[in-house]
N, C-alpha and C. Protein backbone atom coordinates (compact mmCIF):
# COMPACT_ATOMS: atom_id res chain seq x y z
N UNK A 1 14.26 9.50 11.21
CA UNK A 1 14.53 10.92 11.19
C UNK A 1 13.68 11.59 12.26
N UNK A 2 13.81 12.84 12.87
CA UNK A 2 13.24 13.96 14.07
C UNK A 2 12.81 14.05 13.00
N UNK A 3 11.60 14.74 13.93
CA UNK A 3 10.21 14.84 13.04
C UNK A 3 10.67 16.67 13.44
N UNK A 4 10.46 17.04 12.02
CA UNK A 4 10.88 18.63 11.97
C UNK A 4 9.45 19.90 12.13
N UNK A 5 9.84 21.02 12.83
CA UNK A 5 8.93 21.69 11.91
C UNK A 5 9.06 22.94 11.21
N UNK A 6 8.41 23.64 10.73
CA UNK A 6 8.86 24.58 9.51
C UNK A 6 9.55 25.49 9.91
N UNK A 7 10.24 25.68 10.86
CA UNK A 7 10.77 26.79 10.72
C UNK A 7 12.38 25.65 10.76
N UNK A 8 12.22 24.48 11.82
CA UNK A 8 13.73 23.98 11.56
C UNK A 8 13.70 23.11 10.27
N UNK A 9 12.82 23.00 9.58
CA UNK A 9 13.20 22.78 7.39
C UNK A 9 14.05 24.16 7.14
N UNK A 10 13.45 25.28 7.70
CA UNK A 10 13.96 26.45 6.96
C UNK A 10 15.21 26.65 7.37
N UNK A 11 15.72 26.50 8.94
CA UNK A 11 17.54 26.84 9.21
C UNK A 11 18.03 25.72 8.65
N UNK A 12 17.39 24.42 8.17
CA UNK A 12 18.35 23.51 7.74
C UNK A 12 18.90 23.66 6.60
N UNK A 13 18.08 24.58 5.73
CA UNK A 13 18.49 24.58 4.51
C UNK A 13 19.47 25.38 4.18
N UNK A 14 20.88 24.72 4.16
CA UNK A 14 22.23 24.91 4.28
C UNK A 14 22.81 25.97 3.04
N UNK A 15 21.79 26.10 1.82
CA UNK A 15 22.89 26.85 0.36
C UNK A 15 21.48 27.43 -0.14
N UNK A 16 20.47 27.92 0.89
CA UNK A 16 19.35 28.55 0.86
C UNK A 16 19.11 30.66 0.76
N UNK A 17 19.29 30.78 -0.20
CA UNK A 17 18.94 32.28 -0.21
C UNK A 17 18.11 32.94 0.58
N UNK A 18 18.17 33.96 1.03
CA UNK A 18 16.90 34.42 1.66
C UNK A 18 15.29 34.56 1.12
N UNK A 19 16.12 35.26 -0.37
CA UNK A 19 14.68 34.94 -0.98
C UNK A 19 14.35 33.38 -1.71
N UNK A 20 14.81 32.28 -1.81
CA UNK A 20 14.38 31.44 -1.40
C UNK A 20 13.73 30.67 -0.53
N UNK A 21 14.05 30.83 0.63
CA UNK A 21 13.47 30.96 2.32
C UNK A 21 12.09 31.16 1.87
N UNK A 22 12.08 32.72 1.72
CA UNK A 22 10.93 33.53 1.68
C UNK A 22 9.65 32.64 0.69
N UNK A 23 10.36 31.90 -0.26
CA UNK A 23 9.20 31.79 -1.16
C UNK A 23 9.06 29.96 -0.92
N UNK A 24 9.73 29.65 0.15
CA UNK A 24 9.57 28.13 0.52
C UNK A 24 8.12 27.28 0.42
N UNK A 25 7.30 26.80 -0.01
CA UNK A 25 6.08 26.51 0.56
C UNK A 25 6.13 24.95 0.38
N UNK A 26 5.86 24.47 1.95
CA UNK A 26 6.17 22.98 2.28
C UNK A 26 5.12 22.55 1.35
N UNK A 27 5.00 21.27 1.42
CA UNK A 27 3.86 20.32 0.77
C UNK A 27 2.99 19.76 2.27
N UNK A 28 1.73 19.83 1.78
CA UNK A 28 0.57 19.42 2.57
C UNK A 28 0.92 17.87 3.62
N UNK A 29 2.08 17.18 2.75
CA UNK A 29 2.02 16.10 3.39
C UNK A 29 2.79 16.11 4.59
N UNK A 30 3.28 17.38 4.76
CA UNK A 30 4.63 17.92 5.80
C UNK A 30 3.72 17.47 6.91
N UNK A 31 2.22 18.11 7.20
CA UNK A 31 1.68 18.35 8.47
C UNK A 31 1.22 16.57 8.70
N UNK A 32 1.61 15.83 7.78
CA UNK A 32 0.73 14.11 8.58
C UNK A 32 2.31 13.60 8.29
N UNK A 33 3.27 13.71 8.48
CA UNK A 33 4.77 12.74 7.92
C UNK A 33 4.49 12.07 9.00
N UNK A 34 5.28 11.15 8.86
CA UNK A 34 5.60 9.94 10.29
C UNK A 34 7.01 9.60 9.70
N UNK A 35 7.81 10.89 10.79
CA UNK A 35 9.06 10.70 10.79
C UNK A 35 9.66 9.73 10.89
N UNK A 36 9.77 9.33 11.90
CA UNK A 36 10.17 7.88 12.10
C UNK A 36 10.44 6.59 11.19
N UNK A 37 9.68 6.72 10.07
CA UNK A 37 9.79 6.06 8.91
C UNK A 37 10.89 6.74 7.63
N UNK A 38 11.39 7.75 8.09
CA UNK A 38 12.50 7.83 7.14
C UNK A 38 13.90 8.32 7.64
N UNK A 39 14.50 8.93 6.21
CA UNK A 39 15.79 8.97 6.61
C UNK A 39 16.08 10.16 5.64
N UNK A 40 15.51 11.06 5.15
CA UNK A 40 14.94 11.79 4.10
C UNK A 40 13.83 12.90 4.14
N UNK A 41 13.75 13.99 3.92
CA UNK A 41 12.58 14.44 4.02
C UNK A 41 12.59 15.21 2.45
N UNK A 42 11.78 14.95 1.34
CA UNK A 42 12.21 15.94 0.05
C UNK A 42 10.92 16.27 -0.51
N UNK A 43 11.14 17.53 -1.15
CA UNK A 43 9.72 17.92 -1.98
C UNK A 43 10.08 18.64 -2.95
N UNK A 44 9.11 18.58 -3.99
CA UNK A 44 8.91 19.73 -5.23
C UNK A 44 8.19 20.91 -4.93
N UNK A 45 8.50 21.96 -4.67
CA UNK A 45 8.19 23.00 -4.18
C UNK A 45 5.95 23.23 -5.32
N UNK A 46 5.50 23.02 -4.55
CA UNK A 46 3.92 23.20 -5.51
C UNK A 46 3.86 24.78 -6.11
N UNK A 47 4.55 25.68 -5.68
CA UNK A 47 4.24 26.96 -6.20
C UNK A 47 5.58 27.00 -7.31
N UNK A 48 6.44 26.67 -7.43
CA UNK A 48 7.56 27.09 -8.10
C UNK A 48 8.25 25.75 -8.69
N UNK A 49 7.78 25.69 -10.21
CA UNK A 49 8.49 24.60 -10.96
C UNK A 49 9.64 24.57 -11.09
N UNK A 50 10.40 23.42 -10.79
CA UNK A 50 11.78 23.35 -11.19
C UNK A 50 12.59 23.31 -9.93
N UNK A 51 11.92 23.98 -9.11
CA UNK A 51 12.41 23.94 -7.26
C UNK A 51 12.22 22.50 -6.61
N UNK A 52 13.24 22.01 -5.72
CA UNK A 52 12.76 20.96 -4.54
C UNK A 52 14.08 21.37 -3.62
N UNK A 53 13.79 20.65 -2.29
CA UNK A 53 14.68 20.39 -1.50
C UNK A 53 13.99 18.97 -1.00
N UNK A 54 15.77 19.35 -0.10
CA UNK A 54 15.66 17.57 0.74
C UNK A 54 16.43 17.91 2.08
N UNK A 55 16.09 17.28 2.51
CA UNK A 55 16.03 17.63 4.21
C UNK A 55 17.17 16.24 4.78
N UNK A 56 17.92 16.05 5.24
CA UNK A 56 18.30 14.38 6.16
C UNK A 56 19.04 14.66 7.08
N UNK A 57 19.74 13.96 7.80
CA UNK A 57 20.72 13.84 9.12
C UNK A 57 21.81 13.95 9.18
N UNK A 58 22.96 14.80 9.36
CA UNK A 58 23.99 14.70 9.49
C UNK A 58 24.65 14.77 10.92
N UNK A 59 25.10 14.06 11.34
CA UNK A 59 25.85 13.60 12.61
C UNK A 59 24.51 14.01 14.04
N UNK A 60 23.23 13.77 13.54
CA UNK A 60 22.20 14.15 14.26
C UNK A 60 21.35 15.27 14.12
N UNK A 61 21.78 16.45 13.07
CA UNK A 61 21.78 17.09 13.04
C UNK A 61 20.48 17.63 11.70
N UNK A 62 19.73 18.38 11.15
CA UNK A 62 18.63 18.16 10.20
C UNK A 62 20.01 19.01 9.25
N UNK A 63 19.86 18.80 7.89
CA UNK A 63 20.76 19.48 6.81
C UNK A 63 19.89 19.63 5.94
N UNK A 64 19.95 20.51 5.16
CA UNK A 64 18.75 20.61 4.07
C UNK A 64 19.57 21.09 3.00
N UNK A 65 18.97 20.98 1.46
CA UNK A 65 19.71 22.15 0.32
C UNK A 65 18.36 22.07 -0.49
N UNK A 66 18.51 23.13 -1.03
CA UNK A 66 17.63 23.17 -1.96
C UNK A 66 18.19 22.46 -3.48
N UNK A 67 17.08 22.28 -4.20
CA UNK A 67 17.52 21.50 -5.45
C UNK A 67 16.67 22.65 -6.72
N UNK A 68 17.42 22.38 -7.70
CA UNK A 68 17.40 23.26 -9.19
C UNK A 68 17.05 21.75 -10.08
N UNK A 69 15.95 21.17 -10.74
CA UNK A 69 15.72 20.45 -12.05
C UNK A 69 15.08 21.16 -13.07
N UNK A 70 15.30 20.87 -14.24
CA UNK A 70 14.27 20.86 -15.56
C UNK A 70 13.05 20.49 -15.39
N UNK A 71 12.21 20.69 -16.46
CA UNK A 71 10.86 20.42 -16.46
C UNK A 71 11.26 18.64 -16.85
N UNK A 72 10.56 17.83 -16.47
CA UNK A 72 10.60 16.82 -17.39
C UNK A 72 10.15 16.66 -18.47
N UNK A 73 11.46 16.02 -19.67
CA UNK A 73 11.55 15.82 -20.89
C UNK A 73 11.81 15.04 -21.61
N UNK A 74 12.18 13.84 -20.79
CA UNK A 74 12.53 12.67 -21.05
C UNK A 74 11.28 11.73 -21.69
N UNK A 75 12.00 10.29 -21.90
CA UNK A 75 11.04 9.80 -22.95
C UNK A 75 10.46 8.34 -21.90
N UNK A 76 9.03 7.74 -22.35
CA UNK A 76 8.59 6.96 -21.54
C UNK A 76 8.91 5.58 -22.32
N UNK A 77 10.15 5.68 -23.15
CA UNK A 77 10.24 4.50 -24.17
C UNK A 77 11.78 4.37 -23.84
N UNK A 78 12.65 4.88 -23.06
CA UNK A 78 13.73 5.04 -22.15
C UNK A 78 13.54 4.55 -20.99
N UNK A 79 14.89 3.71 -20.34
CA UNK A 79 14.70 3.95 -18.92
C UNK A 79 15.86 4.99 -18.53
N UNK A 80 15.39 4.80 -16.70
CA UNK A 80 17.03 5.89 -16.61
C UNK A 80 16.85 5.25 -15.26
N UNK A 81 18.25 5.53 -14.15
CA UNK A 81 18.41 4.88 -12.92
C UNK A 81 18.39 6.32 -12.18
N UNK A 82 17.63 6.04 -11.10
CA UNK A 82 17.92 7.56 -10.20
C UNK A 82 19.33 7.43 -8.89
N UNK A 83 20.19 8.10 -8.99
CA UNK A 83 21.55 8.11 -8.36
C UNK A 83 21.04 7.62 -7.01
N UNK A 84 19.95 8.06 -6.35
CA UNK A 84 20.43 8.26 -4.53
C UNK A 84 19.08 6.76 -4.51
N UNK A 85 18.12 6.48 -4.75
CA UNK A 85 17.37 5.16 -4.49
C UNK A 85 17.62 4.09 -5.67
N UNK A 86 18.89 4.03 -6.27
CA UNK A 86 18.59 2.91 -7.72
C UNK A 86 17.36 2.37 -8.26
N UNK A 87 16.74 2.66 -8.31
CA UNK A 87 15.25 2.49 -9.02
C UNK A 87 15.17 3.19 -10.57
N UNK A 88 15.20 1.70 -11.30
CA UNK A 88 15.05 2.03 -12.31
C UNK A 88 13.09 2.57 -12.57
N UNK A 89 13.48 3.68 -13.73
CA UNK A 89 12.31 4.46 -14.07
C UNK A 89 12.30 4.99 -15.36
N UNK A 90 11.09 5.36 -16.13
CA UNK A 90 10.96 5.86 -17.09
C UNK A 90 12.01 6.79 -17.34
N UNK A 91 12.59 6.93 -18.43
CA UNK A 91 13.52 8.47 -18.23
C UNK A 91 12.98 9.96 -18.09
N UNK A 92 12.03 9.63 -18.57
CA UNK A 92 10.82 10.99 -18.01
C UNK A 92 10.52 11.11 -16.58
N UNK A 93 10.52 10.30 -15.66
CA UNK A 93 10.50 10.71 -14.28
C UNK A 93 11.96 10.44 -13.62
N UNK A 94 13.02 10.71 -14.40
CA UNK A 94 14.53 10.85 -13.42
C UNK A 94 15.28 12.15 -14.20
N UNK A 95 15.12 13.02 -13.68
CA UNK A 95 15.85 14.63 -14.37
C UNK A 95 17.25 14.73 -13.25
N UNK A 96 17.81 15.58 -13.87
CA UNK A 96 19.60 16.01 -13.62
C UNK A 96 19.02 17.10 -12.67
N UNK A 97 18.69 16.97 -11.35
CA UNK A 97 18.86 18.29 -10.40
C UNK A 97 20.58 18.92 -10.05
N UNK A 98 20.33 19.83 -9.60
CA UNK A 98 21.39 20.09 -9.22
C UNK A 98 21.11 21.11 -8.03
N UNK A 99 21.87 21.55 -6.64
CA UNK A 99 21.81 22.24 -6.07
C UNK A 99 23.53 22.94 -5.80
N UNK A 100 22.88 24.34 -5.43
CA UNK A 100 24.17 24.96 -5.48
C UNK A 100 24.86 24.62 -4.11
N UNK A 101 26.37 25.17 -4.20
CA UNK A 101 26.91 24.39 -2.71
C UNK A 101 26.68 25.37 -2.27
N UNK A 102 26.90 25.40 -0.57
CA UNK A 102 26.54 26.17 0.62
C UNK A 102 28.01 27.13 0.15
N UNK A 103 27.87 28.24 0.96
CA UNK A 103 28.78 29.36 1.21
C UNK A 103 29.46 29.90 -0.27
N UNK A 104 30.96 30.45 0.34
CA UNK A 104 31.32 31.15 -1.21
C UNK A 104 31.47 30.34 -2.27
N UNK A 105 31.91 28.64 -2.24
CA UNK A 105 31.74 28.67 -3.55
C UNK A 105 30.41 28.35 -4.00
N UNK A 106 29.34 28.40 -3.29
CA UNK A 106 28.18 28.51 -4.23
C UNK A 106 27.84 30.33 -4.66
N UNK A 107 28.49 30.94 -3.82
CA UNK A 107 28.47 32.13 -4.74
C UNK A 107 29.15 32.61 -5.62
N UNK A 108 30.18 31.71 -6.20
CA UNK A 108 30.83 31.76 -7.00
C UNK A 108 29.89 31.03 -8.05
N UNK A 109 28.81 30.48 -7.98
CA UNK A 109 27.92 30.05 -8.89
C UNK A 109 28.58 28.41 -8.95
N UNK A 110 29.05 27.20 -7.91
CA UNK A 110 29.72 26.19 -8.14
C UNK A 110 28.12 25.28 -7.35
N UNK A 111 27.77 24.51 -7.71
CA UNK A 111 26.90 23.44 -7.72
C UNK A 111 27.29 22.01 -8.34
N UNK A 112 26.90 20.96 -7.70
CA UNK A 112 26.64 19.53 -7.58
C UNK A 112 25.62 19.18 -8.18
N UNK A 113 25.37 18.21 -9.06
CA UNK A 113 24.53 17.72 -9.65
C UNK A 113 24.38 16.35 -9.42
N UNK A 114 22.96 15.43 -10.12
CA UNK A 114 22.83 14.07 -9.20
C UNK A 114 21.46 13.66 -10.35
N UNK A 115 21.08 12.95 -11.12
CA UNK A 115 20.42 11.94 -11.31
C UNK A 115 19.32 11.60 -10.42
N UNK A 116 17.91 11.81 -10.25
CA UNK A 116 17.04 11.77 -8.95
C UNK A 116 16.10 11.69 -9.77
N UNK A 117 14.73 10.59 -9.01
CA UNK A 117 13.80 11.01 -9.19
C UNK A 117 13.06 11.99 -9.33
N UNK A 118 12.00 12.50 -10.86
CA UNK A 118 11.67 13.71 -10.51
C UNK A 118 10.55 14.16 -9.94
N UNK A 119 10.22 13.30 -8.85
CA UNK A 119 9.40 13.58 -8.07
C UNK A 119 9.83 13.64 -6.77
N UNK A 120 10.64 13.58 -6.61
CA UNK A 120 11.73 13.69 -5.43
C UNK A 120 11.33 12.84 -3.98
N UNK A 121 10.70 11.49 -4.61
CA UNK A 121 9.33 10.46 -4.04
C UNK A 121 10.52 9.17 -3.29
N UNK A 122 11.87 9.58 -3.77
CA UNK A 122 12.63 8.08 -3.28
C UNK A 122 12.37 7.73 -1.78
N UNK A 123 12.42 8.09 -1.47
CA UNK A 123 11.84 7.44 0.58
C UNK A 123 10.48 6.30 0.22
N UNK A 124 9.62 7.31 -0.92
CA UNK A 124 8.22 6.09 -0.63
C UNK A 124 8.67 4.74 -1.58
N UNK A 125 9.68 5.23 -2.34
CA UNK A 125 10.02 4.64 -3.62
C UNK A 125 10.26 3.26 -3.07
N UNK A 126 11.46 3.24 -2.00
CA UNK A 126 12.20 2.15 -1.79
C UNK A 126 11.48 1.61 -0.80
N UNK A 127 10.59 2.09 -0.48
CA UNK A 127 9.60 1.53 0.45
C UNK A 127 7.94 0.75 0.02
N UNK A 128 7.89 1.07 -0.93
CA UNK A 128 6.96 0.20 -1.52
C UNK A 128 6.42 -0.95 -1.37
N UNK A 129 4.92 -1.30 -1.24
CA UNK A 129 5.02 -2.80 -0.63
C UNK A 129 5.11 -2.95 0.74
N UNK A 130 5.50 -2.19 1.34
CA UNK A 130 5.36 -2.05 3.27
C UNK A 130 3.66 -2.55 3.42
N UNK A 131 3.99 -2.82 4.28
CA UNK A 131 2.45 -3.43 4.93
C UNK A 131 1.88 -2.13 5.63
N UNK A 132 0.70 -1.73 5.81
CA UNK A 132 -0.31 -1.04 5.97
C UNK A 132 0.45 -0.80 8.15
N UNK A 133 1.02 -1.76 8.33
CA UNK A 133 0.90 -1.96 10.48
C UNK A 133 2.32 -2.19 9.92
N UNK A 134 3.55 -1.81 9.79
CA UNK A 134 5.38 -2.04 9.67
C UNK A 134 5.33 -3.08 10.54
N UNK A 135 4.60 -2.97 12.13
CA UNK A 135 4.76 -4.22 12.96
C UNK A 135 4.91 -5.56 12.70
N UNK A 136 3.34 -5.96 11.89
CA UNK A 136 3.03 -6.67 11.73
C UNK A 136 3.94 -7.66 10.97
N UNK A 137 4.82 -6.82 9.99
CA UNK A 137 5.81 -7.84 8.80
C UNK A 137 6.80 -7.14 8.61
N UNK A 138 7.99 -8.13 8.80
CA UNK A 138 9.69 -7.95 8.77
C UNK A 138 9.38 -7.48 7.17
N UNK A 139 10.61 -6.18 7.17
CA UNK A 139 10.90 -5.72 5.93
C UNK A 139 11.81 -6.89 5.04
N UNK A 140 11.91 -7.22 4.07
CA UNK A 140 12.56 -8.27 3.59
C UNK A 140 14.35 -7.88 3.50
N UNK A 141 15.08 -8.42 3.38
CA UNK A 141 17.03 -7.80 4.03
C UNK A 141 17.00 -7.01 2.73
N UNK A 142 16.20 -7.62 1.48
CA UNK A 142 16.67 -6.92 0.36
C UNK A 142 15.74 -5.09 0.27
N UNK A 143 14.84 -4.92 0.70
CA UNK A 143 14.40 -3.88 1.43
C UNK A 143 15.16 -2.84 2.37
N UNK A 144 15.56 -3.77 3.45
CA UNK A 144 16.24 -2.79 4.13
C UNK A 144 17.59 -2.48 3.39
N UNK A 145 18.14 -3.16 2.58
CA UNK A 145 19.72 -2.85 2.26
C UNK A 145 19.43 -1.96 1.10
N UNK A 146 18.40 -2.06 0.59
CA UNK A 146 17.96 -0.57 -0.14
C UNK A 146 17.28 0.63 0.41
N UNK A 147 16.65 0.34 1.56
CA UNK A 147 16.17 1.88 2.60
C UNK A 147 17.79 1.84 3.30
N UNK A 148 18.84 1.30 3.65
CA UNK A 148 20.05 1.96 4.22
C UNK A 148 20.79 2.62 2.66
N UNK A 149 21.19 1.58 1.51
CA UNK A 149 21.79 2.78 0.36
C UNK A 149 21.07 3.71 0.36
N UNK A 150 19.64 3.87 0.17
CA UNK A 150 19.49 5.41 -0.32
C UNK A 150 19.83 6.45 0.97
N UNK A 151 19.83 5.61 2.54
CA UNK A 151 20.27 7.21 3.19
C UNK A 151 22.06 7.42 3.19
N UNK A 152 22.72 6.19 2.97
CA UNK A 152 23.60 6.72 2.60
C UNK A 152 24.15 7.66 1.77
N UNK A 153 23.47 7.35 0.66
CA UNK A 153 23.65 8.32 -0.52
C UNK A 153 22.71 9.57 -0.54
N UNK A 154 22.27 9.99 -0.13
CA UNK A 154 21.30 10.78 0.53
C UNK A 154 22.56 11.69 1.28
N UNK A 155 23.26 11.23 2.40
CA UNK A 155 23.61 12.01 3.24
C UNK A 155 24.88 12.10 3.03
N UNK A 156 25.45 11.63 2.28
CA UNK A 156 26.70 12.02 1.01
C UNK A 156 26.07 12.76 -0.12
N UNK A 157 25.54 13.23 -0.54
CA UNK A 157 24.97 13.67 -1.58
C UNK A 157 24.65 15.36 -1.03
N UNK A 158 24.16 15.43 0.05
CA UNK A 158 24.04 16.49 1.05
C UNK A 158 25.29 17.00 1.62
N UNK A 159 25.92 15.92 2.11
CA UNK A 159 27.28 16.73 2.95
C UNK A 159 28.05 17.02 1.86
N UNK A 160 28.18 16.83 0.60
CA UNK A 160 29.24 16.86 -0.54
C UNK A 160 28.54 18.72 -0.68
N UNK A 161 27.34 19.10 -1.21
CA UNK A 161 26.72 20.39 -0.87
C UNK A 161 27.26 21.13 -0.24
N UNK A 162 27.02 21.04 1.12
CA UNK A 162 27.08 21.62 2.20
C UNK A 162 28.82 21.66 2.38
N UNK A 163 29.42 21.03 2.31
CA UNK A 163 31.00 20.96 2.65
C UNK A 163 31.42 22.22 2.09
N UNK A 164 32.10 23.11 3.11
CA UNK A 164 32.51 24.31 3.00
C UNK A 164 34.28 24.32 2.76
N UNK A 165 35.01 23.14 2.87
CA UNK A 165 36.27 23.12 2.70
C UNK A 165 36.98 22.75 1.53
């Protein structure tokens, strides 16, 4: 992924209110990312519970939406699968986000919903186990064919949002 900065997170975000915009506040880890290592950019907003977005690529392009979850409520004696990295997890850390779609029919109040980690952590998720130098050691095929599903689904999951037709 282009390594972004805050103001192009903010035009990307495609079904973004103004006063949403307004009350955006990145996460600390925005200013050290190493783009290059993903395909994804997502956070839980630190000032405002229940808020995240996610940031990824469409035809080159940065796309963003913001995301709507619950508090987590789920149980740690459950599992649950998160839709966009398959990683099974406690059901307490995978909540039902949902973001509204871009243009009129999200002002018609019409939103997409999705199964996600609720830490909105899948990039480090499926990456786990990376070596400290990426150089140094081949990702294993079963690695990479899970860092390519999640940006697939990632960037279907986004353009389904964003799709104005």
């Amino acid at each position: 992924m282009q390594a972004l900065t805050e103001a192009e997170v903010r035009d990307a975000l495609r079904n973004a209110s103004t006063a949403e915009l307004a009350q955006l506040t990145l996460p600390v880890s925005f200013f050290v990312t190493e783009w290059a290592h993903l395909d994804a950019f997502a956070w839980r907003d630190p000032r405002i519970p229940g808020r995240g977005y996610l940031v990824t690529e469409l035809d080159g392009e940065p796309v963003g939406v913001v995301l709507r979850a619950p508090s987590p409520n789920g149980s740690h004696h459950r599992a649950a699968i998160c839709n966009l990295c398959h990683t099974q997890q406690p059901a307490d850390q995978v909540a039902m986000v949902s973001a509204r779609r871009a243009g009129a029919a999200g002002e018609r109040g019409d939103s997409v919903g999705i199964y996600m980690c609720s830490d909105l952590a899948c990039q480090d998720t499926v990456r786990l186990g990376r070596p400290a130098a990426p150089s140094e050691v081949m990702p294993s095929l079963r690695e990479l064919e899970s860092i390519d599903g999640l940006a697939r689904r990632t960037r279907a999951f986004v353009a389904n949002v964003v799709e104005t037709g």
